[in-house]
C-alpha atoms as a PDB file:
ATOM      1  CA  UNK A   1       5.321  33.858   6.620  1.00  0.00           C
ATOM      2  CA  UNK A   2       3.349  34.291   9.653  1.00  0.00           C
ATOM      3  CA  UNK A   3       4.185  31.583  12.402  1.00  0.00           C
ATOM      4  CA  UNK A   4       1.497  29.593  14.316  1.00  0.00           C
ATOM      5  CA  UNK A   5       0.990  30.857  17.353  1.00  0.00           C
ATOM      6  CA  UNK A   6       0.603  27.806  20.890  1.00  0.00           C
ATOM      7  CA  UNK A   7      -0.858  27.845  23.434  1.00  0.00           C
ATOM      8  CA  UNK A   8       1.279  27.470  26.018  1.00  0.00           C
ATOM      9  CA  UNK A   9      -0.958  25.862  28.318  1.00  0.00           C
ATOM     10  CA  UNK A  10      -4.358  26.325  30.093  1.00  0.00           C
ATOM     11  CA  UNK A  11      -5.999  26.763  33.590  1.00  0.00           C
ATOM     12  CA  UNK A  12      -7.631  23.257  34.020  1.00  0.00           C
ATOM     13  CA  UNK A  13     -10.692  25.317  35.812  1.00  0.00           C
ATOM     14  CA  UNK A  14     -11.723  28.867  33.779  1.00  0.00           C
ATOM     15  CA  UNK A  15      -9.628  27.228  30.594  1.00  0.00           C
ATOM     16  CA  UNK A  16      -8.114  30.577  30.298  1.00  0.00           C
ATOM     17  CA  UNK A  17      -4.663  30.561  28.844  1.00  0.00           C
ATOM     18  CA  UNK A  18      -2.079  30.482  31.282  1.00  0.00           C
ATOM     19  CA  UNK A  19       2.132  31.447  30.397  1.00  0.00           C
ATOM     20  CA  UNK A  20       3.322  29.543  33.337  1.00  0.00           C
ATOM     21  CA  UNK A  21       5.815  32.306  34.635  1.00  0.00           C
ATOM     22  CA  UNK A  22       2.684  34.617  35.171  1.00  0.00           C
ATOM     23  CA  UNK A  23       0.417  32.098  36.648  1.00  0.00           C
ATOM     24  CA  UNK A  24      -1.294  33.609  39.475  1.00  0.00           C
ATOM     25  CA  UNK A  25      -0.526  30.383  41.047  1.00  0.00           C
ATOM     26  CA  UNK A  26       0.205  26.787  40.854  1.00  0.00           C
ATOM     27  CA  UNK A  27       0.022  23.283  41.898  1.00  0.00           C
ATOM     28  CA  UNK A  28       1.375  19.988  41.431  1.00  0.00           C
ATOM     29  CA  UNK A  29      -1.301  17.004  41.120  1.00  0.00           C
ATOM     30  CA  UNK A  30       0.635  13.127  41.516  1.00  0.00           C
ATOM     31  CA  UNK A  31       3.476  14.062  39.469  1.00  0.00           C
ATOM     32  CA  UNK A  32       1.750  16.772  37.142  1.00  0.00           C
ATOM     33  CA  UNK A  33       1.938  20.599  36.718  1.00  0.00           C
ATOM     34  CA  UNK A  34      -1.148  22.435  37.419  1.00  0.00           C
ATOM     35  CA  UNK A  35      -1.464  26.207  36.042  1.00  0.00           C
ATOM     36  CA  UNK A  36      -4.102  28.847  37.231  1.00  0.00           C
ATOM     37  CA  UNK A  37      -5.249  32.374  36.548  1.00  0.00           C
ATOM     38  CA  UNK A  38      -6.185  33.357  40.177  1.00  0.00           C
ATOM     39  CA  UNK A  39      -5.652  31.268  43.649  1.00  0.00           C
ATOM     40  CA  UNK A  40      -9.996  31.174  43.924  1.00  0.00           C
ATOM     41  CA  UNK A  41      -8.989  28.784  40.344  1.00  0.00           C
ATOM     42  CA  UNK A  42      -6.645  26.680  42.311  1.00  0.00           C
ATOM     43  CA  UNK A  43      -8.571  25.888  45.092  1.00  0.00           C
ATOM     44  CA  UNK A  44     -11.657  25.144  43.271  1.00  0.00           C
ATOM     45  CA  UNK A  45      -9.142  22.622  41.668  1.00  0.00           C
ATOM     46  CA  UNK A  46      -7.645  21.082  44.933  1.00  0.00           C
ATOM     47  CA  UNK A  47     -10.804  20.714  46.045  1.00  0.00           C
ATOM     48  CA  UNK A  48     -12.053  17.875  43.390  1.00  0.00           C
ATOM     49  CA  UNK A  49      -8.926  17.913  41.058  1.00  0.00           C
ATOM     50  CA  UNK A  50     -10.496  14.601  39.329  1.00  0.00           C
ATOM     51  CA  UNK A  51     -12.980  16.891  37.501  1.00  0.00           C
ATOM     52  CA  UNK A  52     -10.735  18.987  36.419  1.00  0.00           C
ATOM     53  CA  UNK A  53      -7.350  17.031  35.058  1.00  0.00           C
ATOM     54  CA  UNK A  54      -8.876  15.929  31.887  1.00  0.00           C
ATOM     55  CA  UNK A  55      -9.868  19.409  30.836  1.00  0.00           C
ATOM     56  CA  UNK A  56      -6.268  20.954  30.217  1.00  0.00           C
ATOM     57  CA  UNK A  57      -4.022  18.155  31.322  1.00  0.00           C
ATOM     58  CA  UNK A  58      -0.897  18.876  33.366  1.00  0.00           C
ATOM     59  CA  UNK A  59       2.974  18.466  32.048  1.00  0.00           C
ATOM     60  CA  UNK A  60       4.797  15.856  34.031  1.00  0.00           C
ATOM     61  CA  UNK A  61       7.836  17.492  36.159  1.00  0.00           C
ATOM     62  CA  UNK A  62      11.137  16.613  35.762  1.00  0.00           C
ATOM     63  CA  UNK A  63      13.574  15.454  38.902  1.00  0.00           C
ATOM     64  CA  UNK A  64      16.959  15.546  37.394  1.00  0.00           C
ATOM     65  CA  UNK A  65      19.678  13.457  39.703  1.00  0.00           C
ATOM     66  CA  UNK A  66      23.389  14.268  39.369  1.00  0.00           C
ATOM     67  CA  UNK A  67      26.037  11.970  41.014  1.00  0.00           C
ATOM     68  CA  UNK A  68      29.302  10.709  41.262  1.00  0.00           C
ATOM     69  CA  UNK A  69      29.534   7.961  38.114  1.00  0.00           C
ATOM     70  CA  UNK A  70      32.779   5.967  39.129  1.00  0.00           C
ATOM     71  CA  UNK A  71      34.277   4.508  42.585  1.00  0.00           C
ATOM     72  CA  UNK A  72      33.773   2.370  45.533  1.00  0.00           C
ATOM     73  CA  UNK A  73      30.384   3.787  47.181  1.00  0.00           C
ATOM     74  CA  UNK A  74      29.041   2.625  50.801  1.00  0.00           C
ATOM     75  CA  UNK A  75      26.065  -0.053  51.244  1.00  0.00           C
ATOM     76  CA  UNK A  76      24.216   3.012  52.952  1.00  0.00           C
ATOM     77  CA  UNK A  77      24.966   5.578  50.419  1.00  0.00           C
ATOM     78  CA  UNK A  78      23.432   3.399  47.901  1.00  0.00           C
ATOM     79  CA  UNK A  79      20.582   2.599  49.568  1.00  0.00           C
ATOM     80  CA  UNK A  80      19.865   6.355  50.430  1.00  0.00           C
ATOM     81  CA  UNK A  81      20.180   6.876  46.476  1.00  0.00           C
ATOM     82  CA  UNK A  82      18.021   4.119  45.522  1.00  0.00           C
ATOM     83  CA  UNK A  83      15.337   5.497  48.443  1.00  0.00           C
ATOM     84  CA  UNK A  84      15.611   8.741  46.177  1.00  0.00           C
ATOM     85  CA  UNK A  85      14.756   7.554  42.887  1.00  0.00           C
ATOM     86  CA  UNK A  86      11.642   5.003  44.706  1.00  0.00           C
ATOM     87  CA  UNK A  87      10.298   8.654  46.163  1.00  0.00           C
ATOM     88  CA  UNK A  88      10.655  10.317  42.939  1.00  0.00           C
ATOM     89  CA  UNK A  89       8.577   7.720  41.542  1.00  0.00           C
ATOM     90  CA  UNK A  90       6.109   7.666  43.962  1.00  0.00           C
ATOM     91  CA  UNK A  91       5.458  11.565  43.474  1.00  0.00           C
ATOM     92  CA  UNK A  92       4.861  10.881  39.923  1.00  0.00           C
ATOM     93  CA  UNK A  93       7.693  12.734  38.420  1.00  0.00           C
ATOM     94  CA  UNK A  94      10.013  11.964  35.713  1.00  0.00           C
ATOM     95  CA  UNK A  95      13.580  10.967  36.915  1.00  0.00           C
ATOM     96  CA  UNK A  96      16.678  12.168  34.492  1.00  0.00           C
ATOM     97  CA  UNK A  97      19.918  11.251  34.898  1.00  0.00           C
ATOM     98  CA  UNK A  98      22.805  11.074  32.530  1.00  0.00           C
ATOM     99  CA  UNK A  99      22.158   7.419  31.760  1.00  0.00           C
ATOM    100  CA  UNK A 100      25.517   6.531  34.027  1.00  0.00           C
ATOM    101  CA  UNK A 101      26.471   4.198  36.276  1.00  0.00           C
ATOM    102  CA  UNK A 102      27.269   4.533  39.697  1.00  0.00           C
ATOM    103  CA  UNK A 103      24.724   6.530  41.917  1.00  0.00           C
ATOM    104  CA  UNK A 104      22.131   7.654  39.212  1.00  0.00           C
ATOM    105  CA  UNK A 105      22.345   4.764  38.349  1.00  0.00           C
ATOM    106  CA  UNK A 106      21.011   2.862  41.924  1.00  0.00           C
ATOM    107  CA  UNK A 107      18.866   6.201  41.737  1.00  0.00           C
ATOM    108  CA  UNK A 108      17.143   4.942  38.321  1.00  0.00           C
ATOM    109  CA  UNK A 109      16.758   1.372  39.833  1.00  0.00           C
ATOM    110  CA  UNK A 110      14.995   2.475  42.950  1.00  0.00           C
ATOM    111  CA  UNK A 111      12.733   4.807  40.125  1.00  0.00           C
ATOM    112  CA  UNK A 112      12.120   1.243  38.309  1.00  0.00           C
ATOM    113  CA  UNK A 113      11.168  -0.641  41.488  1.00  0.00           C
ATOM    114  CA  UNK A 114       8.326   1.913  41.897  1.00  0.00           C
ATOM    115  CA  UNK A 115       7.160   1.785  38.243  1.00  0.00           C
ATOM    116  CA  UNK A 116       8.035   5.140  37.722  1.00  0.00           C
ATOM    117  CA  UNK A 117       9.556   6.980  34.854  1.00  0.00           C
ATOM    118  CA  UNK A 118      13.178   7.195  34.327  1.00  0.00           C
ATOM    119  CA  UNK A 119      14.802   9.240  31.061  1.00  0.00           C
ATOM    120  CA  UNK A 120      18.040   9.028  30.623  1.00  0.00           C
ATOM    121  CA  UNK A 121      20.408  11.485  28.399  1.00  0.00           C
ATOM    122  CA  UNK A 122      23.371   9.985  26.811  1.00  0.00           C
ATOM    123  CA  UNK A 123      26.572  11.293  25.825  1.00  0.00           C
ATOM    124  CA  UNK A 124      26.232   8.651  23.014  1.00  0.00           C
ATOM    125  CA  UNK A 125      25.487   8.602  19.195  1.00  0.00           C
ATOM    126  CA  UNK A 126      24.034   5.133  19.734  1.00  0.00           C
ATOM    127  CA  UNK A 127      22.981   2.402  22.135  1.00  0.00           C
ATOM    128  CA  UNK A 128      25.754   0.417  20.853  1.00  0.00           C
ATOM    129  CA  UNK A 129      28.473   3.436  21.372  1.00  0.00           C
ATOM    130  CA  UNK A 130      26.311   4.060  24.565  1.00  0.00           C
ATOM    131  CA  UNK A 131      27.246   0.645  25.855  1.00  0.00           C
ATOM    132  CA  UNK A 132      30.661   0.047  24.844  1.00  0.00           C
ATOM    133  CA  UNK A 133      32.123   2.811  24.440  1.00  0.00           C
ATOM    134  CA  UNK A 134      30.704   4.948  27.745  1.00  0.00           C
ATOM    135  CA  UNK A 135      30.534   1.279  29.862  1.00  0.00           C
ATOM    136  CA  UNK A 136      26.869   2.465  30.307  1.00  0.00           C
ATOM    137  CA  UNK A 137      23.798   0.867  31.748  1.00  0.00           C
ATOM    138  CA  UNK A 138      20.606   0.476  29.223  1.00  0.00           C
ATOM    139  CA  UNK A 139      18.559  -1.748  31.688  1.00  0.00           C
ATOM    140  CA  UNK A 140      16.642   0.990  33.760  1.00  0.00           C
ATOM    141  CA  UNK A 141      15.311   3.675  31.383  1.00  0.00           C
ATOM    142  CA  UNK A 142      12.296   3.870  29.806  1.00  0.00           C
ATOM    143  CA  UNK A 143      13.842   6.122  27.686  1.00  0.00           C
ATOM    144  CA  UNK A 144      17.445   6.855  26.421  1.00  0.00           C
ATOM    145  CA  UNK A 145      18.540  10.122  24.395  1.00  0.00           C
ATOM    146  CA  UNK A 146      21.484   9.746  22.899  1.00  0.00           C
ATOM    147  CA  UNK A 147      22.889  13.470  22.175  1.00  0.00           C
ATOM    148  CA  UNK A 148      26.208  12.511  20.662  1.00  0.00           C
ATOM    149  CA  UNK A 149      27.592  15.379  22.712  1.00  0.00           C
ATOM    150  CA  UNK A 150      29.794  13.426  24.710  1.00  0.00           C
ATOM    151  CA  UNK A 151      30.713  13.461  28.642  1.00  0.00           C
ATOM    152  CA  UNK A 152      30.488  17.559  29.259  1.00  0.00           C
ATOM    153  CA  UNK A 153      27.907  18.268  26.190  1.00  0.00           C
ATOM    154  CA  UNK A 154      25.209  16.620  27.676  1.00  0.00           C
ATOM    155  CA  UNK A 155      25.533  18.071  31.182  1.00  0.00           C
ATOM    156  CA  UNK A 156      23.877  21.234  29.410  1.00  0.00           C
ATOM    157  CA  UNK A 157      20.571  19.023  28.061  1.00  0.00           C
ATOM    158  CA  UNK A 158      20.618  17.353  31.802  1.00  0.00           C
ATOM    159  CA  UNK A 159      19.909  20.438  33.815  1.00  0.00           C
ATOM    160  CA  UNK A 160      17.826  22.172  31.471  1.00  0.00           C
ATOM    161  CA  UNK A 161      15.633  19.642  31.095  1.00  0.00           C
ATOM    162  CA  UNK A 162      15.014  19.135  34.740  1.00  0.00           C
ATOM    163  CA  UNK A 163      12.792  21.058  36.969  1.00  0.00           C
ATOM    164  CA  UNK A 164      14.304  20.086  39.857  1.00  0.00           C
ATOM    165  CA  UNK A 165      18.100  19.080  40.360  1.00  0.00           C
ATOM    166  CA  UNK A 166      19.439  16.791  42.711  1.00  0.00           C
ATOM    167  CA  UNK A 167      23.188  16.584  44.255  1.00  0.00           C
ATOM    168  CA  UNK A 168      23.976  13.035  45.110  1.00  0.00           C
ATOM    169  CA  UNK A 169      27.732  12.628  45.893  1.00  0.00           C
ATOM    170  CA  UNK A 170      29.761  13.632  42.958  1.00  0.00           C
ATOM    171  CA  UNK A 171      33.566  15.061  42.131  1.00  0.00           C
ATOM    172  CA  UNK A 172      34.547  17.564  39.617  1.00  0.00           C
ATOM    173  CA  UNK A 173      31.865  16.306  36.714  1.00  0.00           C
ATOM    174  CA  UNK A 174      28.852  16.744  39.002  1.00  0.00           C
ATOM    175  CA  UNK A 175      30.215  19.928  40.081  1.00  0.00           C
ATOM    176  CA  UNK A 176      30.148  21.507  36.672  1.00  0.00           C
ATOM    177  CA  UNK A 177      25.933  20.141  36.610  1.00  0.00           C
ATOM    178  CA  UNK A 178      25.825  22.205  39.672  1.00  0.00           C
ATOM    179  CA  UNK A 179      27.436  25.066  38.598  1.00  0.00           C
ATOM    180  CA  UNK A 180      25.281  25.111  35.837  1.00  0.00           C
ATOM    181  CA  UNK A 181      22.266  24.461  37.612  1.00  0.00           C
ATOM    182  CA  UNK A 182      22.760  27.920  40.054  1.00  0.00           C
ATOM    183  CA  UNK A 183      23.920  29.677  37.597  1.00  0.00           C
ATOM    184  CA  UNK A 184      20.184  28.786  35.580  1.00  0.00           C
ATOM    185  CA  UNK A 185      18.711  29.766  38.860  1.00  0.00           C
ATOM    186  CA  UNK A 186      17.475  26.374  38.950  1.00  0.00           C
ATOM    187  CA  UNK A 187      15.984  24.789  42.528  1.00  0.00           C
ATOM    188  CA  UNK A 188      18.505  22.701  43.525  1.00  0.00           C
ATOM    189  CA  UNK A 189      18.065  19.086  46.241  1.00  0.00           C
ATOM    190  CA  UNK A 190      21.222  18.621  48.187  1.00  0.00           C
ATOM    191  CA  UNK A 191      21.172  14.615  49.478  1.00  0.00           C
ATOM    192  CA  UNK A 192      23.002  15.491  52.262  1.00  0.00           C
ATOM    193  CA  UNK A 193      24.733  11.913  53.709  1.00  0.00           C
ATOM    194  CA  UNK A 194      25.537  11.008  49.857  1.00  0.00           C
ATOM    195  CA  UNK A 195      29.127  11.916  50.252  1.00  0.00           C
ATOM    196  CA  UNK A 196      31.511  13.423  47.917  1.00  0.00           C
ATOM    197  CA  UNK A 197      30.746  17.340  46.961  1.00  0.00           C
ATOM    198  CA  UNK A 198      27.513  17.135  49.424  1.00  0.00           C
ATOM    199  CA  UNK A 199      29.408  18.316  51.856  1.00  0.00           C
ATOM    200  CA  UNK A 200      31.462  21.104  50.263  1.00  0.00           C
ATOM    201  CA  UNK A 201      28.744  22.639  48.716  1.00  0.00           C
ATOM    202  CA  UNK A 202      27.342  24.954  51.124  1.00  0.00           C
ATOM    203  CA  UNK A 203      30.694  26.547  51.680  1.00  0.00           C
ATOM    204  CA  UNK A 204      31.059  26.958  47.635  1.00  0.00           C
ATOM    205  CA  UNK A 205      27.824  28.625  47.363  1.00  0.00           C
ATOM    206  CA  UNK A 206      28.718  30.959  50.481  1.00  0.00           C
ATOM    207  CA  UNK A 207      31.729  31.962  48.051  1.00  0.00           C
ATOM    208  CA  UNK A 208      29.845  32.352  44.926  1.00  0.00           C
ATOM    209  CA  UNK A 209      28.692  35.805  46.434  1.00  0.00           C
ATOM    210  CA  UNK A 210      25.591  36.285  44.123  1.00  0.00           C
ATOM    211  CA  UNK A 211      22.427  35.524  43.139  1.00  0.00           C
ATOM    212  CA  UNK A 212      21.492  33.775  40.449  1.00  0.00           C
ATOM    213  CA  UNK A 213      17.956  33.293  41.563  1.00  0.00           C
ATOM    214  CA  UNK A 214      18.577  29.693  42.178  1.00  0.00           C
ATOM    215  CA  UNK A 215      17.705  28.063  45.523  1.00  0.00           C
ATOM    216  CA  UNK A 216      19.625  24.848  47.370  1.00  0.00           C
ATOM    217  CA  UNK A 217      17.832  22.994  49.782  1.00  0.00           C
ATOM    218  CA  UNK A 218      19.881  20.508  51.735  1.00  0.00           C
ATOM    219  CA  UNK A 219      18.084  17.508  53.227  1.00  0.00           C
ATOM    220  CA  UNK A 220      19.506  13.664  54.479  1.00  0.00           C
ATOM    221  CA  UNK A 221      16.265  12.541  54.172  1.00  0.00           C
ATOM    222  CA  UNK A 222      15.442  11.276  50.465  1.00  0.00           C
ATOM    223  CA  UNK A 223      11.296  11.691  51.283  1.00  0.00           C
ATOM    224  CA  UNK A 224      11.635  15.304  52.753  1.00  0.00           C
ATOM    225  CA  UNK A 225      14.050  16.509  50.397  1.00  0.00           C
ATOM    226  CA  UNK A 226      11.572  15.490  47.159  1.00  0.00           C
ATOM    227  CA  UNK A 227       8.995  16.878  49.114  1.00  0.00           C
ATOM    228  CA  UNK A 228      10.827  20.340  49.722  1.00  0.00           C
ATOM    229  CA  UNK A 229      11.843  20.749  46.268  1.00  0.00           C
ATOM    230  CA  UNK A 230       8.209  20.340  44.956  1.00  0.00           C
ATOM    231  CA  UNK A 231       6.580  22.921  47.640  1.00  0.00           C
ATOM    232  CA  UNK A 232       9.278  25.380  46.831  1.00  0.00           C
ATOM    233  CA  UNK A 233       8.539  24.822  43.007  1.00  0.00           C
ATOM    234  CA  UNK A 234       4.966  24.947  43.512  1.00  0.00           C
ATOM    235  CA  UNK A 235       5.173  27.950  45.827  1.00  0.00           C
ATOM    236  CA  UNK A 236       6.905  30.345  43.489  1.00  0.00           C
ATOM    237  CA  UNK A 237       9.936  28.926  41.667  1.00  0.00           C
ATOM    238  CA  UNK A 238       8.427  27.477  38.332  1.00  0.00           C
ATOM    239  CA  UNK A 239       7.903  31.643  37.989  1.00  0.00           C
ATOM    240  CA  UNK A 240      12.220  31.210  37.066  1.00  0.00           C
ATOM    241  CA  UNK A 241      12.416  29.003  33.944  1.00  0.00           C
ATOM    242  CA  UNK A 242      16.060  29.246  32.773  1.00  0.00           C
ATOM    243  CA  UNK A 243      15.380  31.606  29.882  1.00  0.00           C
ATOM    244  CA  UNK A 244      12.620  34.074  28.778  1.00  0.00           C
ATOM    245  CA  UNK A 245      11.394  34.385  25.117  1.00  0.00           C
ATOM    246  CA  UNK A 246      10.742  38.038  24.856  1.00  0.00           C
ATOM    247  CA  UNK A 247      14.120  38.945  27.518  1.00  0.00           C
ATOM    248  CA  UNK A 248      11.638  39.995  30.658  1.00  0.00           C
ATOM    249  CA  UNK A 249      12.131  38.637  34.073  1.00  0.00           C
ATOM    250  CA  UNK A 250       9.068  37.148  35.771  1.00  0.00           C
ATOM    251  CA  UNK A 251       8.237  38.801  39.098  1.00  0.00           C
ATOM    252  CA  UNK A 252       9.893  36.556  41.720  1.00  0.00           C
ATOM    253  CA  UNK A 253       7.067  34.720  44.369  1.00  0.00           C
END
């Protein structure tokens, strides 16, 4: 039985079909992924991208925010989180956090303030078990997935569905969505100021002593941090999804 064949997506400009990892280039237009066959494609499209957005339209990126859950957390670390999750918004991208409390969670309401997208994965079968049984918030997401996997399980299903991950505070749980994250390669936000692991973490990767492909980025500012991560994705990292169907590398940017 012969299976259907996708396309995976297309050059809003030539309409040519595009496998993001060997896009000649790419861009990011308020909040949406932008794929193109050449960089004469992409600038044709930056210069009036209103003509061209309907004609292939663009897959919404993913900021995935990681944090410390539980504890006693600063006025100013909160507001700093919170400041995240309102520039996240107002880039257009889709906030995912693990549906927790704590500082995803003032992440997710800053996200809400802005009117802007916020997913959250659950370790949950149910809201019910999502709300009783994992103390968890339900009042910020436009969307809950409730994975059943429990606490750890769903740490998998956070990072790879993000494009970008963010470090916000955090103790040994966040650490493990970190380790996972490098060890994807993934482009990873340090919110440097947010306490907890932020401030081990350039010292851990120093250790690690190889490369994974992943890149860290460490930034106090919420703004330039968001800002950082999406010019480094743009520039050449969505060329290093986590896996590749037929067991190739892309080139690296």
């Amino acid at each position: 039985m012969n299976k259907q064949k996708y396309d995976v997506t297309r050059d809003p400009v030539c309409l040519m079909t595009i496998n993001p990892r060997h896009a000649e280039a790419m861009t990011e237009y308020k909040g949406q992924a932008y794929y193109f066959c050449s960089e004469g494609c992409r600038q044709k499209f930056l210069s009036h991208p209103d003509i061209f957005i309907d004609k292939a339209p663009g897959m919404r990126l993913t900021v995935g925010v990681m944090g410390s859950a539980s504890g006693e957390f600063a006025a100013d670390i909160k507001v700093l989180v919170y400041a995240l999750g309102q520039d996240i918004a107002d880039r257009g991208f889709v906030l995912i956090t693990g549906a927790c409390p704590g500082l995803p969670y003032e992440c997710a309401r800053g996200t809400r303030s802005k009117g802007g997208l916020s997913m959250g994965i659950s370790p949950a079968l149910s809201l019910d078990e999502h709300v009783h049984k994992y103390s968890s918030p339900a009042d910020v997401f436009d969307v809950i997935i409730y994975t059943g996997s429990g606490l750890m399980g769903r740490e998998v299903i956070n990072i790879r569905s993000s494009d970008m991950v963010v470090i916000v505070g955090g103790s040994s749980g966040t650490l493990g969505e970190f380790a996972i994250a490098y060890d994807e390669g993934k482009i990873i936000g340090v919110l440097e100021g947010s306490g907890g692991i932020t401030t081990q973490l350039p010292q851990l990767v120093t250790s690690f002593g190889k490369n994974t492909g992943a890149q860290v980025i460490y930034e106090s500012d919420p703004h330039l941090l968001i800002s950082k991560l999406a010019e480094a994705y743009t520039a050449h990292h969505y060329k290093h999804p986590s896996c590749f169907c037929d067991g190739t590398h892309a080139s690296v940017g």
